[in-house]
N, C-alpha and C. Protein backbone atom coordinates (compact mmCIF):
# COMPACT_ATOMS: atom_id res chain seq x y z
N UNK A 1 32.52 -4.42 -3.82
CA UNK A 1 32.53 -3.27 -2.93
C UNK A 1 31.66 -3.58 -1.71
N UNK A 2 32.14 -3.47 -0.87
CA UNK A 2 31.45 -3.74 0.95
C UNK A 2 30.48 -2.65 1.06
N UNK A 3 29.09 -2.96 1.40
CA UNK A 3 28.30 -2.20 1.68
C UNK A 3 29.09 -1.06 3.07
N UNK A 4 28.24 0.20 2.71
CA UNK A 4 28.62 0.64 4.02
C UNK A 4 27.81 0.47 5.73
N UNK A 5 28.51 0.24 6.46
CA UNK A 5 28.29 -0.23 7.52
C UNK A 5 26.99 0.77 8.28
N UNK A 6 25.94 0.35 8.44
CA UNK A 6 24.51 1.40 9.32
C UNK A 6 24.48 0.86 11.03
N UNK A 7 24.54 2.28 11.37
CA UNK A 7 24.49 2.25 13.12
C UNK A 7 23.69 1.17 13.41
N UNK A 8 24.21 0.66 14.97
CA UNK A 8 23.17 -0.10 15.74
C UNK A 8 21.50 0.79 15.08
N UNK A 9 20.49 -0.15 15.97
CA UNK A 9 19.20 0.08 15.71
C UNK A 9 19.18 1.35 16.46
N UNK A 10 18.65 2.01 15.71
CA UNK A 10 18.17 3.50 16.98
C UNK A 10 16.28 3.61 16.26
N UNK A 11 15.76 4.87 17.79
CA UNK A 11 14.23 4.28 17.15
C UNK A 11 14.15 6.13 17.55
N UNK A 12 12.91 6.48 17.21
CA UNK A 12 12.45 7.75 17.59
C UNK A 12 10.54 7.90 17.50
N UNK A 13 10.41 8.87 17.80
CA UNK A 13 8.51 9.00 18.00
C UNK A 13 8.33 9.82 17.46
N UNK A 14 6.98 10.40 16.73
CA UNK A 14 6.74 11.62 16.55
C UNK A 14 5.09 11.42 16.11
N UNK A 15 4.50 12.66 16.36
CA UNK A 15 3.41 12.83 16.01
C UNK A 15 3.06 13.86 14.73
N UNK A 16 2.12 13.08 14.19
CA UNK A 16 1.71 13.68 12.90
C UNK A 16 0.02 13.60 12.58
N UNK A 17 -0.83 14.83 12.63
CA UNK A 17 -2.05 14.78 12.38
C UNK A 17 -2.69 14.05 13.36
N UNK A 18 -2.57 14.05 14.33
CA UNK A 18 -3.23 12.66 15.83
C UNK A 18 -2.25 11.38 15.40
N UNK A 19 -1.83 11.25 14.81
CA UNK A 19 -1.08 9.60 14.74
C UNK A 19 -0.02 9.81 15.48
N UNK A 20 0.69 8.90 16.13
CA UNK A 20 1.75 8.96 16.96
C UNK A 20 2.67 7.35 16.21
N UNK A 21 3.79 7.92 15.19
CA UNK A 21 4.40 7.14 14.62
C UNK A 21 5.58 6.59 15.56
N UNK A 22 5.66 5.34 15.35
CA UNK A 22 6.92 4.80 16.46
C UNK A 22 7.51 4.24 15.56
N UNK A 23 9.07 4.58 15.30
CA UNK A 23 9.82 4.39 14.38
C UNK A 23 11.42 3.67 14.42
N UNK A 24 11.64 2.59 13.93
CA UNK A 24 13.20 1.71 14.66
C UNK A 24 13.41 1.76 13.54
N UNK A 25 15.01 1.45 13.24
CA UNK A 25 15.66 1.64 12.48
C UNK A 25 16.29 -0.25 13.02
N UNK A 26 15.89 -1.27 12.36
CA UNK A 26 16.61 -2.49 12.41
C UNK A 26 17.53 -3.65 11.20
N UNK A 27 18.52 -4.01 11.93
CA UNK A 27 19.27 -5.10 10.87
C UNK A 27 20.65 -3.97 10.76
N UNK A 28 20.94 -4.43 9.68
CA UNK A 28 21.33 -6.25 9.46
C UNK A 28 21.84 -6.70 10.60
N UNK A 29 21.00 -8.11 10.36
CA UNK A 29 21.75 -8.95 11.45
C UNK A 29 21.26 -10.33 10.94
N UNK A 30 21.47 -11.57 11.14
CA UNK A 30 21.23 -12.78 11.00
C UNK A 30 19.86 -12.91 10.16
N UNK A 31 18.96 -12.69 10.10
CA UNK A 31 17.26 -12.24 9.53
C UNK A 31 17.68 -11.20 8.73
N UNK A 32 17.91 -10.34 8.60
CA UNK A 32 18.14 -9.11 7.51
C UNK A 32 19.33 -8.95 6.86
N UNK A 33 19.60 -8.79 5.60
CA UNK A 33 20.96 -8.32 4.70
C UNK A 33 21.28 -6.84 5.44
N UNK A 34 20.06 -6.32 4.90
CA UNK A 34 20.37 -4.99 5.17
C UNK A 34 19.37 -4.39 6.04
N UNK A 35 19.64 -3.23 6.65
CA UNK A 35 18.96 -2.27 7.78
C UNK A 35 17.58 -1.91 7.04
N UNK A 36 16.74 -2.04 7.97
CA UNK A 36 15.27 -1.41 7.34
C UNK A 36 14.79 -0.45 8.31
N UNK A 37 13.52 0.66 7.40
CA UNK A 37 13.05 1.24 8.77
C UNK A 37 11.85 0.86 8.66
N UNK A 38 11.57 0.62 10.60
CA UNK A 38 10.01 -0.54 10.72
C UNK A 38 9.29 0.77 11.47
N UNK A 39 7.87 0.86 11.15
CA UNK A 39 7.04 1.88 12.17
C UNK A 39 5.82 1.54 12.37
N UNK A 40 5.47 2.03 13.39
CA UNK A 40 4.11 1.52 13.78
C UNK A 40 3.82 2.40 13.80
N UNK A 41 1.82 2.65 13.85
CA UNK A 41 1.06 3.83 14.36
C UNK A 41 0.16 3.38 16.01
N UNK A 42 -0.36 4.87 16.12
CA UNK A 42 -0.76 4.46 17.57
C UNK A 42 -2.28 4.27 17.15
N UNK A 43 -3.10 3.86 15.75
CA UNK A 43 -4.36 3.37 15.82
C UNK A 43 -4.99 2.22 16.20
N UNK A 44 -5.83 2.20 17.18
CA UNK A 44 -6.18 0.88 17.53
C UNK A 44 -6.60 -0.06 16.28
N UNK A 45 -7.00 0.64 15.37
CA UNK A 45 -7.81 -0.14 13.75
C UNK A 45 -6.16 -0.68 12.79
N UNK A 46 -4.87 -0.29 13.30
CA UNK A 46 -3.51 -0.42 12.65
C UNK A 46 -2.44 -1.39 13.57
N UNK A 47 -3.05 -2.63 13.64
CA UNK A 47 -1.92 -3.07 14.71
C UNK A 47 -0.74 -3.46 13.71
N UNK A 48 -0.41 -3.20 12.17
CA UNK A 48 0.64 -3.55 11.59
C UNK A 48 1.78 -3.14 11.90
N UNK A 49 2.71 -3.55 11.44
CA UNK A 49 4.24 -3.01 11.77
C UNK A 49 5.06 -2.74 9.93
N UNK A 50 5.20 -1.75 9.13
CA UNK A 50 5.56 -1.54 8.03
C UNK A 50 6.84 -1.64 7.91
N UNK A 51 7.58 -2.01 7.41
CA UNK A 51 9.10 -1.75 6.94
C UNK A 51 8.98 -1.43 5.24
N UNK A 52 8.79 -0.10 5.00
CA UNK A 52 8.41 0.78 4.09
C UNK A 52 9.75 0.88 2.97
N UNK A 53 11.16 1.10 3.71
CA UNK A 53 12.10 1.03 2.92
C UNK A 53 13.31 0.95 3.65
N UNK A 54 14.24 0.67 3.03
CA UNK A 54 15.78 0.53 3.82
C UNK A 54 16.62 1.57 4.24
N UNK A 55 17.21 1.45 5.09
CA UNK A 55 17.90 2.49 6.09
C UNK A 55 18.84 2.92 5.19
N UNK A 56 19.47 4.08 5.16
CA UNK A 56 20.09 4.61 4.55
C UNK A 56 21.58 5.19 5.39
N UNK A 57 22.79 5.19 4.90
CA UNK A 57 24.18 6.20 5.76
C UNK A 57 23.32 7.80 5.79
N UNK A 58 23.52 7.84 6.84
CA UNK A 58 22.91 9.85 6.63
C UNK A 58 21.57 9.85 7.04
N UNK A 59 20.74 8.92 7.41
CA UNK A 59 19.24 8.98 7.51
C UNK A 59 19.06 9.70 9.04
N UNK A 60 18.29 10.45 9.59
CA UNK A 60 18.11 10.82 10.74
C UNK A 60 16.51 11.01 10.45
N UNK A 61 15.91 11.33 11.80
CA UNK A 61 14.72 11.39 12.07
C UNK A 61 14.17 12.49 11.00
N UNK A 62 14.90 13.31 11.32
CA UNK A 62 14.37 14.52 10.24
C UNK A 62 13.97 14.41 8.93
N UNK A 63 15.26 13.84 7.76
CA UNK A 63 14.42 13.44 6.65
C UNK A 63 13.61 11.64 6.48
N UNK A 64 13.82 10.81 7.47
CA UNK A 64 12.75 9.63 7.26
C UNK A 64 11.38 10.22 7.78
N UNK A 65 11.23 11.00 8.70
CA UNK A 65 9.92 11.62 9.18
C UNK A 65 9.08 11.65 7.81
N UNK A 66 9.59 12.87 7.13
CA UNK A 66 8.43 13.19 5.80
C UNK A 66 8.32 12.13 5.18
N UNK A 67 9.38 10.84 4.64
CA UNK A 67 9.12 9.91 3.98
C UNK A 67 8.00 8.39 4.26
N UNK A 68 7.96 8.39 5.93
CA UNK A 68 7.30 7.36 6.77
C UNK A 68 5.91 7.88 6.47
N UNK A 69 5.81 9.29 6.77
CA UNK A 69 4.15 9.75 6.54
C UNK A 69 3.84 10.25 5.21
N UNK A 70 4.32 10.40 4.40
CA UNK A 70 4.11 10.06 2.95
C UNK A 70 3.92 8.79 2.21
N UNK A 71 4.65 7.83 2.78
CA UNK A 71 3.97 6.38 2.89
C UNK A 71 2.89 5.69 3.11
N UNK A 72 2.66 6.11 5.00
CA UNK A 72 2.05 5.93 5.37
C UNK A 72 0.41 6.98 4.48
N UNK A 73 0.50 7.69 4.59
CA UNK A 73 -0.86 8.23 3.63
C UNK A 73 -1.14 7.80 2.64
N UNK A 74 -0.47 6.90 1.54
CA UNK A 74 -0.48 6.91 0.60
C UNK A 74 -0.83 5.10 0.52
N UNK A 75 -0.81 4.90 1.65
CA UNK A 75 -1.37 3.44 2.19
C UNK A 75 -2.65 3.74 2.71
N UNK A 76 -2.48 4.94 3.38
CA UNK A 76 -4.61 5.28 3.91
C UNK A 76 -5.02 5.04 2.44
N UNK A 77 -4.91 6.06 1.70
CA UNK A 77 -5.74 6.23 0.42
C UNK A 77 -5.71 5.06 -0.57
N UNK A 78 -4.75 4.15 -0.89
CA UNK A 78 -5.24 3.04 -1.26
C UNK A 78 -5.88 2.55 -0.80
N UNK A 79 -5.73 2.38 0.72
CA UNK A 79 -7.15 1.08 1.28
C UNK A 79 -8.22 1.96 0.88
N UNK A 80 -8.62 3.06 1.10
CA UNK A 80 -10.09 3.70 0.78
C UNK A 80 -10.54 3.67 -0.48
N UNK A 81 -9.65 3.33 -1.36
CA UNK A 81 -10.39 3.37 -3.15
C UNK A 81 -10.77 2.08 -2.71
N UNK A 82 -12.28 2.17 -3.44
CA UNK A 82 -13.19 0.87 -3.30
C UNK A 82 -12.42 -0.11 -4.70
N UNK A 83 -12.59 -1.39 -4.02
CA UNK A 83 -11.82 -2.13 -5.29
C UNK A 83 -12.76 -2.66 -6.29
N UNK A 84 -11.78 -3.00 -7.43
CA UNK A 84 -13.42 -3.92 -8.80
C UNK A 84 -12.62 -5.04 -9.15
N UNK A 85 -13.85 -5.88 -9.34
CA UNK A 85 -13.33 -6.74 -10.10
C UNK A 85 -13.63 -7.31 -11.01
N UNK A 86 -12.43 -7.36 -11.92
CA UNK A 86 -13.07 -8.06 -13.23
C UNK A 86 -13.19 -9.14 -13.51
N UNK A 87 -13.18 -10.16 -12.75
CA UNK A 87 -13.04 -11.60 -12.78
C UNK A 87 -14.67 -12.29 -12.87
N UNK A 88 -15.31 -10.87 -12.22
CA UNK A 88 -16.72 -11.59 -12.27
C UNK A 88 -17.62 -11.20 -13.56
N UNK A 89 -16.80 -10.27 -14.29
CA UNK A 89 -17.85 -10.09 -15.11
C UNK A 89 -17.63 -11.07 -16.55
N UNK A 90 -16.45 -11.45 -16.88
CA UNK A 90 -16.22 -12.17 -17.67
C UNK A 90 -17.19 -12.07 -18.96
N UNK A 91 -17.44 -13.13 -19.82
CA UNK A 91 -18.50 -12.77 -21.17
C UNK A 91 -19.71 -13.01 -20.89
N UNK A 92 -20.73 -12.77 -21.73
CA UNK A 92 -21.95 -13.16 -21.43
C UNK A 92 -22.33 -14.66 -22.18
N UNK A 93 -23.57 -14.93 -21.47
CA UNK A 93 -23.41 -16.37 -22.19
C UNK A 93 -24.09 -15.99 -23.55
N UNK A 94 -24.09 -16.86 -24.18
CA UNK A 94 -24.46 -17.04 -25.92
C UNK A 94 -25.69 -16.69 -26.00
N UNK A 95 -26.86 -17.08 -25.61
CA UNK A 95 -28.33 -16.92 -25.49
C UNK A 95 -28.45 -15.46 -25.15
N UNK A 96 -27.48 -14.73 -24.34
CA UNK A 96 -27.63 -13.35 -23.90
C UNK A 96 -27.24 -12.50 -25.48
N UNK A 97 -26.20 -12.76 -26.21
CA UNK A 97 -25.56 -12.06 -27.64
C UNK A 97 -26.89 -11.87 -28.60
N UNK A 98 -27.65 -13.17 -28.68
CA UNK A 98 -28.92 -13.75 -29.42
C UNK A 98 -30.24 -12.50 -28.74
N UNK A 99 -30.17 -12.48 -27.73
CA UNK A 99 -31.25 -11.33 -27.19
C UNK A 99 -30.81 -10.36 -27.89
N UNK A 100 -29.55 -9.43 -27.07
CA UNK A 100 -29.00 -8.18 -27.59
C UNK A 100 -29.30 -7.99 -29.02
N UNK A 101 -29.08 -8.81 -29.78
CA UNK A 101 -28.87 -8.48 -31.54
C UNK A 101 -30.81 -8.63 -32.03
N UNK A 102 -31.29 -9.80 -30.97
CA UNK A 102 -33.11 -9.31 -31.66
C UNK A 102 -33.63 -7.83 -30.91
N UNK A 103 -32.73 -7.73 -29.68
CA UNK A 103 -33.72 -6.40 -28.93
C UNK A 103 -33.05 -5.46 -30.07
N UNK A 104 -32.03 -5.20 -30.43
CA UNK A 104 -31.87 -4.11 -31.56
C UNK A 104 -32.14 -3.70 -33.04
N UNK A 105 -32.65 -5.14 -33.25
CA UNK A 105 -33.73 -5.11 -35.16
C UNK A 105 -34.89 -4.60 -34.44
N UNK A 106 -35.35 -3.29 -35.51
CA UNK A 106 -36.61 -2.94 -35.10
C UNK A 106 -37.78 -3.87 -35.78
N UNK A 107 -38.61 -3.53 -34.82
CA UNK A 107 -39.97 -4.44 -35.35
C UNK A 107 -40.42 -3.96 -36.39
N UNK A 108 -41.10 -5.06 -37.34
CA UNK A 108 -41.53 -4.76 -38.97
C UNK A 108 -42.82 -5.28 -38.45
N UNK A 109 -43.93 -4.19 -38.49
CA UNK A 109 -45.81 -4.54 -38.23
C UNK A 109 -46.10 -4.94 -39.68
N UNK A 110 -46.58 -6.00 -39.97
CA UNK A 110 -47.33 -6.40 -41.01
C UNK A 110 -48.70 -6.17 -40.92
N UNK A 111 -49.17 -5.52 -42.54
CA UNK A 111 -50.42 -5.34 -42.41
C UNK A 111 -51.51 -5.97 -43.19
């Protein structure tokens, strides 16, 4: 079954919360199978360019709008959770197990 065919690239703007999203709709073409939608923001701290998910028959500004900034937020708030890692804590060494187990026998005072 032949995919169905998505308009030339069309692009649109919009603002959301101070961000000013700039939004194209590109592909397929030679580089792409299929149509994606790419957006930028207007933060100087965001010079990325996202292609979040693929263009859809029926897509208009109206419903990719809520989906670009539902994305896009949901990319703020990951970068802001501080990350961990467990790579550094790994086991303790052997001499450390040997402490732990004498710091927890209580002391016997001989008299």
């Amino acid at each position: 079954m032949a995919k169905p065919k998505v308009p030339a690239p069309t692009s649109f703007e919009f603002e959301e919360n101070g961000i000013t999203y700039t939004c194209t709709r590109e592909g397929p073409d030679k580089f792409m199978a299929d149509a994606w939608w790419w957006f930028s923001v207007s933060s100087a701290a965001d010079r990325q360019r996202y292609a979040p998910f693929r263009a859809e028959p029926g897509d208009t500004p109206a419903n990719v709008r809520p989906r670009i900034v539902a994305w896009y937020a949901a990319l703020l708030e990951k970068r802001a959770t501080p990350t961990t890692h467990s790579w550094g804590q790994g086991r303790p060494p052997a001499n450390a197990a040997a402490k732990t187990e004498k710091a927890a026998e209580p002391e016997i005072e001989e008299e």
